[in-house]
N, C-alpha and C. Protein backbone atom coordinates (compact mmCIF):
# COMPACT_ATOMS: atom_id res chain seq x y z
N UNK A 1 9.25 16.22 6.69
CA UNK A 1 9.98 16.88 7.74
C UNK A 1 10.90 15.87 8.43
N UNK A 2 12.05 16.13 9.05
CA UNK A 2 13.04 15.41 9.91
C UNK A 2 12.22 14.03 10.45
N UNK A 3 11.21 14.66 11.20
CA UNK A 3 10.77 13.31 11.67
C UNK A 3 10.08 12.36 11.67
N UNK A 4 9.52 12.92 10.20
CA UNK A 4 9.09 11.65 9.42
C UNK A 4 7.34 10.95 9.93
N UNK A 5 6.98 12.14 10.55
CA UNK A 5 5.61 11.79 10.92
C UNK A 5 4.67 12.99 9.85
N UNK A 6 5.42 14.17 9.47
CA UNK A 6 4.39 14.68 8.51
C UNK A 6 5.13 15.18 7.37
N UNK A 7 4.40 16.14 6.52
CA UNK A 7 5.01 16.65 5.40
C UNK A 7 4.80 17.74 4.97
N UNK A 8 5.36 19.10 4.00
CA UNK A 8 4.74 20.11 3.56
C UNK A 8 5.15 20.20 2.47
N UNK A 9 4.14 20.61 1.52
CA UNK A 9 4.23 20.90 0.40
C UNK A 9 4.76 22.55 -0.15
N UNK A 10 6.58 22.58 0.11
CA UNK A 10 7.10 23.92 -0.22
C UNK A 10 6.70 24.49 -1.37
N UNK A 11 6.75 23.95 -2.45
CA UNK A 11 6.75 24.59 -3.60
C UNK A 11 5.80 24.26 -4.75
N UNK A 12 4.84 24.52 -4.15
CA UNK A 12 3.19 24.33 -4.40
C UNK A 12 2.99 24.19 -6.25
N UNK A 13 3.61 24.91 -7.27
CA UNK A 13 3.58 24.75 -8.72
C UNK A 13 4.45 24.14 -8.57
N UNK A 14 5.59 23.50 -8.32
CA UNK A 14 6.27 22.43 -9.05
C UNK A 14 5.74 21.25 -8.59
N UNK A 15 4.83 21.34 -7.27
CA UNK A 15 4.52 19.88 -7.02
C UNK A 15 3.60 19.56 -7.74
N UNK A 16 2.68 20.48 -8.08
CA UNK A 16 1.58 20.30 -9.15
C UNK A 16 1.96 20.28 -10.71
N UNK A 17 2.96 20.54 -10.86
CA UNK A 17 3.25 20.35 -12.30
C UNK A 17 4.36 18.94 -12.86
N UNK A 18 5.37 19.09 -11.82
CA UNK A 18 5.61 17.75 -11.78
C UNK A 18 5.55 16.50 -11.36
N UNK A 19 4.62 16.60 -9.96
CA UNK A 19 4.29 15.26 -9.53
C UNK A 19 2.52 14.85 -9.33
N UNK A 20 2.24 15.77 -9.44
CA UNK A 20 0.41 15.46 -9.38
C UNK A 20 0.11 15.00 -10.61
N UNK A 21 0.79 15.06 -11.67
CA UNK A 21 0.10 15.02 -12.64
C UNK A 21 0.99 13.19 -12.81
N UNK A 22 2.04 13.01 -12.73
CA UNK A 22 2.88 12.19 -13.39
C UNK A 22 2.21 10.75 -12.21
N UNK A 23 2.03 11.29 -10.57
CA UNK A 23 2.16 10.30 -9.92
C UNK A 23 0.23 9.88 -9.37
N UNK A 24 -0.81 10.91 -9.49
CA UNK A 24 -1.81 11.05 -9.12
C UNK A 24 -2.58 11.29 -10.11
N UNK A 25 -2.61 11.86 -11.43
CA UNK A 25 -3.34 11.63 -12.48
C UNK A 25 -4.14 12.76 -12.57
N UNK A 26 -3.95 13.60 -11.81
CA UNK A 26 -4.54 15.00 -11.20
C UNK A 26 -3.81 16.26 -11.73
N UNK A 27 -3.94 17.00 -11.92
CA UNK A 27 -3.65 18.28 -12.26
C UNK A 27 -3.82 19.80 -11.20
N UNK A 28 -4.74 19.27 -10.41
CA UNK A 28 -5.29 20.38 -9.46
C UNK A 28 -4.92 20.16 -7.69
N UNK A 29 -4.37 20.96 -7.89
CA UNK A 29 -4.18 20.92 -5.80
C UNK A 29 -5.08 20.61 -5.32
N UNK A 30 -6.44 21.32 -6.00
CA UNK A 30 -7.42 21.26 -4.08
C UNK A 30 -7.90 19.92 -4.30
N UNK A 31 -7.55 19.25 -5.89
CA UNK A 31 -7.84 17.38 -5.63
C UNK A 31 -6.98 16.89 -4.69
N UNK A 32 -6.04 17.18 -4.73
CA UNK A 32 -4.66 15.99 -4.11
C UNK A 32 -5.06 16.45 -2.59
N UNK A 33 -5.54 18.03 -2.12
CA UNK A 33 -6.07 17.99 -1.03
C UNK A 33 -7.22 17.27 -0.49
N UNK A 34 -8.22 17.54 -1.12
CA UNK A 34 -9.48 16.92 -0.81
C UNK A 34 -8.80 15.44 -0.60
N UNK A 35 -8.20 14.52 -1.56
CA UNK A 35 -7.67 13.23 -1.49
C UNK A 35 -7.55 13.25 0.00
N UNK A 36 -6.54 14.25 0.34
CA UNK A 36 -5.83 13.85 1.66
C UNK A 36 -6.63 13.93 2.69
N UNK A 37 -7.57 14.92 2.66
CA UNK A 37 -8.41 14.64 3.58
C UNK A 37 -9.56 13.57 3.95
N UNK A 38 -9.69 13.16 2.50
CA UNK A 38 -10.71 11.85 2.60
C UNK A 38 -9.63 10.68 2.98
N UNK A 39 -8.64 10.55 3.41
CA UNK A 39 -7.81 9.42 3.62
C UNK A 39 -6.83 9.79 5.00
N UNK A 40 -7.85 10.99 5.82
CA UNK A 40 -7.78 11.29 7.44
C UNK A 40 -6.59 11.81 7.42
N UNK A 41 -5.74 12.90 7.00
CA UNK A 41 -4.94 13.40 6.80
C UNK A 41 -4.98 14.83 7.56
N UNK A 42 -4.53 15.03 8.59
CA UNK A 42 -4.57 16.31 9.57
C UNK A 42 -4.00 17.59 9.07
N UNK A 43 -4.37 18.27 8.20
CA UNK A 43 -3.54 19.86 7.90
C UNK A 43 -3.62 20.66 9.20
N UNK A 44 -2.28 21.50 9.57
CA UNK A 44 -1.71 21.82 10.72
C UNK A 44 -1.52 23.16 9.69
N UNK A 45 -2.62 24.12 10.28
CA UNK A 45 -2.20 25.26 9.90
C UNK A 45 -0.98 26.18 10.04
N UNK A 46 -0.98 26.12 11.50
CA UNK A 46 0.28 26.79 12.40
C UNK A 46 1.80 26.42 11.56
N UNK A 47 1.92 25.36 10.99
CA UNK A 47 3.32 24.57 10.71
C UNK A 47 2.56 24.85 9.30
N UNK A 48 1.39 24.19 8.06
CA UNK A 48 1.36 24.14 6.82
C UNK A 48 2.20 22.72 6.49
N UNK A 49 1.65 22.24 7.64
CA UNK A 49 2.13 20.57 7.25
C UNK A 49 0.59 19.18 7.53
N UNK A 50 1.03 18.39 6.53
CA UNK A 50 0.15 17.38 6.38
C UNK A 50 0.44 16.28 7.83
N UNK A 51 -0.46 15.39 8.05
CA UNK A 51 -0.08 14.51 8.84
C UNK A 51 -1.04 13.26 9.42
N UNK A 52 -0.59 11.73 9.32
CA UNK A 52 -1.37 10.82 9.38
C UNK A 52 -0.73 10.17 10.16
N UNK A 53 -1.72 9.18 11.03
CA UNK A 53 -0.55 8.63 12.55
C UNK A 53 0.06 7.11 11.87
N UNK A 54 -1.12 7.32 10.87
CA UNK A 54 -0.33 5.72 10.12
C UNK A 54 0.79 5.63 9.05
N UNK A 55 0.51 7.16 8.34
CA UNK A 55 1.42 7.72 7.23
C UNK A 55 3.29 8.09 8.05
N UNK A 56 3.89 7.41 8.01
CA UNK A 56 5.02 7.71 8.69
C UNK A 56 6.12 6.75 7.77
N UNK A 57 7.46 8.05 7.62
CA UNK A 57 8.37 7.62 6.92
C UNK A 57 9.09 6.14 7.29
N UNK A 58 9.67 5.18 6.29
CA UNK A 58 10.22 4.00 6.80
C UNK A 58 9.14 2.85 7.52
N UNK A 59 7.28 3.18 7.58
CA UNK A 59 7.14 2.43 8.01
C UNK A 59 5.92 2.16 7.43
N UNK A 60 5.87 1.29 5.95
CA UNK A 60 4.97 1.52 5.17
C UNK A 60 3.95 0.43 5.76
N UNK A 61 4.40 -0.45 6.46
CA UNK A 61 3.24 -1.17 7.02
C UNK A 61 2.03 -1.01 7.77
N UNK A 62 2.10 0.60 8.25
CA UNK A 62 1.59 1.24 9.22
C UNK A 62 0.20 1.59 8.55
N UNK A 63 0.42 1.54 7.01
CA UNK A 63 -0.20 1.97 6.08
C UNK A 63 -1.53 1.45 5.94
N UNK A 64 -1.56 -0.25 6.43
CA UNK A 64 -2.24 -1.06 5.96
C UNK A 64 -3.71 -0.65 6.73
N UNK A 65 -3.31 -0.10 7.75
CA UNK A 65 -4.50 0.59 9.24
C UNK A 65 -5.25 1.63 8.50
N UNK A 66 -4.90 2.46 6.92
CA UNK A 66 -5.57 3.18 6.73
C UNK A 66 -6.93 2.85 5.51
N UNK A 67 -7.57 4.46 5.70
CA UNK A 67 -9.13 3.73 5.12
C UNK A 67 -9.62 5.00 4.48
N UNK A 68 -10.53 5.01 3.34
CA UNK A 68 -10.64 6.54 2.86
C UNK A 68 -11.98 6.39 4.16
N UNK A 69 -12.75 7.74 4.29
CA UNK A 69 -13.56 7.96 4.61
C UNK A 69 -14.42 9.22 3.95
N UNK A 70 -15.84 9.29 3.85
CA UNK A 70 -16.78 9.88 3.16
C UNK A 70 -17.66 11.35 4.19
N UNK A 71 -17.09 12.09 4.70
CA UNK A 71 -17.60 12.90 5.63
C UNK A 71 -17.33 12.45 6.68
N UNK A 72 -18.46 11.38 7.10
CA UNK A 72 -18.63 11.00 8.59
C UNK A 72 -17.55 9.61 8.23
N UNK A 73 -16.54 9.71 9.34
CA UNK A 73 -15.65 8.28 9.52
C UNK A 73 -16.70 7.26 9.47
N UNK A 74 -16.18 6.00 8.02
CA UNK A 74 -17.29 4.96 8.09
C UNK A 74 -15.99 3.66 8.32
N UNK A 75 -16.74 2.40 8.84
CA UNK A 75 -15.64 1.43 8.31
C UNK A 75 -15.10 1.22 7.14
N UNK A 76 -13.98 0.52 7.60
CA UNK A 76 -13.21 0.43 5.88
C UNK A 76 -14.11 -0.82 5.04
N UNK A 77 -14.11 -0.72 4.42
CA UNK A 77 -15.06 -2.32 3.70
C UNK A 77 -13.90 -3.19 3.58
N UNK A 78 -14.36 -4.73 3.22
CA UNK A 78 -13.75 -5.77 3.16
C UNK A 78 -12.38 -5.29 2.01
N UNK A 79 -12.96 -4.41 0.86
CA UNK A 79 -11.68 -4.67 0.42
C UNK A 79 -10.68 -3.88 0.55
N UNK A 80 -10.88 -2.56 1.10
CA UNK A 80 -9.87 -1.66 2.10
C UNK A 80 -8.87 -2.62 2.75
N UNK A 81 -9.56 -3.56 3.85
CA UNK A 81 -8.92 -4.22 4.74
C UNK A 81 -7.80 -5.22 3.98
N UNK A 82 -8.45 -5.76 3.10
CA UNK A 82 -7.31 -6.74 2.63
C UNK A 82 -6.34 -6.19 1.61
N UNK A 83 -5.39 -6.08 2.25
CA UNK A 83 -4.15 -5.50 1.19
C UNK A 83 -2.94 -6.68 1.47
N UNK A 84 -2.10 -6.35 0.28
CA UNK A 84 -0.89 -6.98 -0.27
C UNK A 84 -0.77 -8.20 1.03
N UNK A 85 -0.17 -6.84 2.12
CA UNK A 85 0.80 -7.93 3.05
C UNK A 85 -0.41 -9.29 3.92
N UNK A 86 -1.91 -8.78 4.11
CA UNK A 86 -2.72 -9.54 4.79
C UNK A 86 -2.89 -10.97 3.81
N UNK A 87 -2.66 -10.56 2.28
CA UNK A 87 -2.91 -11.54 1.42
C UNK A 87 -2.18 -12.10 1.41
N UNK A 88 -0.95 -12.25 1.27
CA UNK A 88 0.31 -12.58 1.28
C UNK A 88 0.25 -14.25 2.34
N UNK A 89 0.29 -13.08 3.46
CA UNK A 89 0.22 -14.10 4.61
C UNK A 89 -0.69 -15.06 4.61
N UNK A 90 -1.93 -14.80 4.40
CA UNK A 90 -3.34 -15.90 3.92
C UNK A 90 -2.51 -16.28 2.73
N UNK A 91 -1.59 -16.82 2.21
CA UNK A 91 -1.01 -17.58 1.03
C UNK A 91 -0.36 -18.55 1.57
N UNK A 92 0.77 -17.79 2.33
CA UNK A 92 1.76 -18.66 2.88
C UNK A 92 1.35 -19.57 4.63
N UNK A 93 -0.22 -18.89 5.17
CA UNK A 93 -0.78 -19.89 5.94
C UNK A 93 -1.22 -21.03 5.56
N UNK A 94 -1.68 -21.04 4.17
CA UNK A 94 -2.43 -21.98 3.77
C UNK A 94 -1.74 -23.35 3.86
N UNK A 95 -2.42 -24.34 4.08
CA UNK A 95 -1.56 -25.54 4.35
C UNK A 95 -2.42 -27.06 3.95
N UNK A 96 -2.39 -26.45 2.30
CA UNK A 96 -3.05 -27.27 1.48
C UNK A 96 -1.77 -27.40 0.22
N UNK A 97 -2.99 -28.57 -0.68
CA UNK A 97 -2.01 -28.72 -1.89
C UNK A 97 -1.92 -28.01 -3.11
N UNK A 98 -2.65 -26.74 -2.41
CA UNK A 98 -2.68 -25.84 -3.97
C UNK A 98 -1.59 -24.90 -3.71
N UNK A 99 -0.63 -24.83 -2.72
CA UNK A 99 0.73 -24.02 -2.27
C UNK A 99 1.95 -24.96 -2.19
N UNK A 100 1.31 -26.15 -2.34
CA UNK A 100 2.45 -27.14 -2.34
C UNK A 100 3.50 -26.79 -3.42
N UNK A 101 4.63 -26.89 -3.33
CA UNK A 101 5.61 -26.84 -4.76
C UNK A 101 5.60 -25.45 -5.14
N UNK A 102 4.57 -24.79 -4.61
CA UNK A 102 4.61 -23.26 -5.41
C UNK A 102 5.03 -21.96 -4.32
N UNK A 103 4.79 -21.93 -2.85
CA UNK A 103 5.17 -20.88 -2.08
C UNK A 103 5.26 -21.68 -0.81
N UNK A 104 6.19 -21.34 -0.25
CA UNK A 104 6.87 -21.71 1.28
C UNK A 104 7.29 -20.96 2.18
N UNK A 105 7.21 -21.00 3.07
CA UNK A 105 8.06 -20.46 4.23
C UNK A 105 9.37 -21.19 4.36
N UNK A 106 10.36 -20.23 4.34
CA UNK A 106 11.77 -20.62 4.84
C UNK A 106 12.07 -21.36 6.32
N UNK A 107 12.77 -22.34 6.22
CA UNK A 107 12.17 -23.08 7.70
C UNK A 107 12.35 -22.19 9.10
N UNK A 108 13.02 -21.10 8.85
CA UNK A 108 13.11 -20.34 10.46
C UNK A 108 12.09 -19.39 10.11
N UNK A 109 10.93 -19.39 9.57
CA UNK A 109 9.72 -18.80 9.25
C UNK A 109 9.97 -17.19 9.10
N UNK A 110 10.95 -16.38 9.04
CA UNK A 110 11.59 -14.98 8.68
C UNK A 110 11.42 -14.53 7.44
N UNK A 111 11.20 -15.43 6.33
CA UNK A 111 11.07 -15.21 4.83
C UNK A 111 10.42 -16.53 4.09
N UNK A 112 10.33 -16.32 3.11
CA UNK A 112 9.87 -16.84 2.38
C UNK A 112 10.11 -17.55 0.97
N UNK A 113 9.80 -18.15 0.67
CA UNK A 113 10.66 -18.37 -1.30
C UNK A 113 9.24 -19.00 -2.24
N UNK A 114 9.48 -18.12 -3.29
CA UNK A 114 8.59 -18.49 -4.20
C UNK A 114 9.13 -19.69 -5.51
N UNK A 115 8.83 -20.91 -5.15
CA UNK A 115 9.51 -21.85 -5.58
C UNK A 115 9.21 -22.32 -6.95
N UNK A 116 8.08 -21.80 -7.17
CA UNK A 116 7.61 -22.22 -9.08
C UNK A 116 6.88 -20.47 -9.18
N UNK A 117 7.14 -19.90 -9.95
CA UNK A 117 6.85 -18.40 -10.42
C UNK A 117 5.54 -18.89 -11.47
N UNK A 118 5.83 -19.54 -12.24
CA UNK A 118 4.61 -19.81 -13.07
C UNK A 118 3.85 -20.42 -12.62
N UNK A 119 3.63 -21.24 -11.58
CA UNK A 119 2.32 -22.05 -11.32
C UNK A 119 1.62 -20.93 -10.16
N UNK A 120 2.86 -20.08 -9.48
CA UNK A 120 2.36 -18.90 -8.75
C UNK A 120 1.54 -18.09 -9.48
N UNK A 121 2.04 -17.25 -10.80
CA UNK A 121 1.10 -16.79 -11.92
C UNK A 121 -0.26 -17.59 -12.34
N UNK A 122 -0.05 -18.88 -12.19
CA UNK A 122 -1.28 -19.30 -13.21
C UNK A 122 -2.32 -19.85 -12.04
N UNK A 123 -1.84 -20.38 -10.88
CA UNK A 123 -2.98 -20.83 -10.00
C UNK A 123 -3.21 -20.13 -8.64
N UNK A 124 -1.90 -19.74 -7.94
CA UNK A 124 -2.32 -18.53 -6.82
C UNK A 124 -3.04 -16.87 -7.00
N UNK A 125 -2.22 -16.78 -8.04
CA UNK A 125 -2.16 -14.90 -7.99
C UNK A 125 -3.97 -14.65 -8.48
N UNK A 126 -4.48 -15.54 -9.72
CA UNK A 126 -5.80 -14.94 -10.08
C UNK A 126 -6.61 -14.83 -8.60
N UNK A 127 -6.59 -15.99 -8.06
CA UNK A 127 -7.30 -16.08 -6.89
C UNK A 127 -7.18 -15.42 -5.89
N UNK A 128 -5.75 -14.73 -5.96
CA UNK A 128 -5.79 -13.86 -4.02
C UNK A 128 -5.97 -12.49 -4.78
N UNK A 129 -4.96 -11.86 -6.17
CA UNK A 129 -4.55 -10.87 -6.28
C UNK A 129 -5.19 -10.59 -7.97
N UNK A 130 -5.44 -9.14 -7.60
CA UNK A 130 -6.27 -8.98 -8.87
C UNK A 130 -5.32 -8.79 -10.25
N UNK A 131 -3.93 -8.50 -10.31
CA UNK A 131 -3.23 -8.57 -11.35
C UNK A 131 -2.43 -10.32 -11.10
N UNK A 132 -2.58 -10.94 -12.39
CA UNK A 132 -2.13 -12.38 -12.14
C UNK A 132 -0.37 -12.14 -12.84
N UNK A 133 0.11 -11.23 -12.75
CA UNK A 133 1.37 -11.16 -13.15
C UNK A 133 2.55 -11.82 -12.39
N UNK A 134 3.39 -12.24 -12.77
CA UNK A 134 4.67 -12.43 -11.54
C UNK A 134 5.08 -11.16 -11.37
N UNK A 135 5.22 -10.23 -12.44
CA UNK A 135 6.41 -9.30 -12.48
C UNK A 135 5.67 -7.91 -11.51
N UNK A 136 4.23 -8.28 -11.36
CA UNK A 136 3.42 -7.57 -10.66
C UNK A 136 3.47 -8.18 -9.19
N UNK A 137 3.82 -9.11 -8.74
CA UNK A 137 3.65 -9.45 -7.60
C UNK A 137 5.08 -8.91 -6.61
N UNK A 138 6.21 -8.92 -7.75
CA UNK A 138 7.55 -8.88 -7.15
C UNK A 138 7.39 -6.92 -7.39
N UNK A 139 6.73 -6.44 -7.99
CA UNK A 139 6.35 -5.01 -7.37
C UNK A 139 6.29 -4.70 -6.40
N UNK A 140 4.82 -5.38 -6.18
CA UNK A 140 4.59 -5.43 -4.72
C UNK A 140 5.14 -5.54 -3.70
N UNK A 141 6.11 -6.87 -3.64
CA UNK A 141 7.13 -7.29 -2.57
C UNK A 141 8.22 -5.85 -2.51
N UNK A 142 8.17 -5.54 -3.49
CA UNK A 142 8.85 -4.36 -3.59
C UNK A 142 8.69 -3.06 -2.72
N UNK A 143 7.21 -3.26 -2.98
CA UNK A 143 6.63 -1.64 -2.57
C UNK A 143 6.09 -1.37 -1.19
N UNK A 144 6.41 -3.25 -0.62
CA UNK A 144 6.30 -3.02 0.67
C UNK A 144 7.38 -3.75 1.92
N UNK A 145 8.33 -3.50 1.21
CA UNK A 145 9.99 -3.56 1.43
C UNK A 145 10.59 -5.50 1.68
N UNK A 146 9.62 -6.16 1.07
CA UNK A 146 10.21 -7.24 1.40
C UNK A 146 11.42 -7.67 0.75
């Protein structure tokens, strides 16, 4: 919707035929529902719109606050909590010699540069991130607008 705090699903068979299946692995609505509700997702009968206070357009960082939950709201576990951008940053805090030569902060600390890609692949990524790819990491940077 306009303002980018919720969403509705107009056209209920094409979303299920062309995107549940291609982007969620699912075939069935009341999965992609149930999903949404285990991941605190407010259905608004009155409107027939979805809605999450963290799920909001343009601000995928908001994202990182979310957590599935099992009936009763439980904490998120350790590995809920640590995603991309928290790891990231535990990379570029580190201020040892296993980041030396390989990831930096730009000196007005705003960005960053990944200065050896392969020693990033072969000695950072197994250790923070569970795919040791480069081409998987610059996904990432991708997918969370850096």
């Amino acid at each position: 919707l306009p303002d980018g705090k919720s969403f509705s699903l107009l056209n209920k068979v094409s979303f299920k035929d062309e995107i549940l299946h291609r982007y969620f692995g699912s075939c069935k609505l009341t999965s992609f529902c149930r999903k949404l509700n285990r991941w605190g997702f407010i259905f608004d009968r009155e409107n027939n719109t979805y809605s999450h206070p963290h799920f909001v357009r343009a601000q995928p960082r908001l994202m990182q606050q979310m957590y599935t939950r099992e009936g009763k709201v439980r904490k998120a576990t350790a590995e809920e909590k640590v995603t991309f951008p928290c790891t990231l940053m535990t990379i570029l805090s580190l201020h040892s010699a296993d980041c030396e030569n390989i990831i930096e902060w730009v000196e007005d600390g705003n960005s960053f540069v990944l200065l050896n890609p392969s020693s990033f692949e072969k000695l950072l990524s197994p250790k923070y991130f569970s795919n040791c790819k480069h081409s998987s990491f610059i996904r990432k940077l991708k997918r969370w607008d850096f």
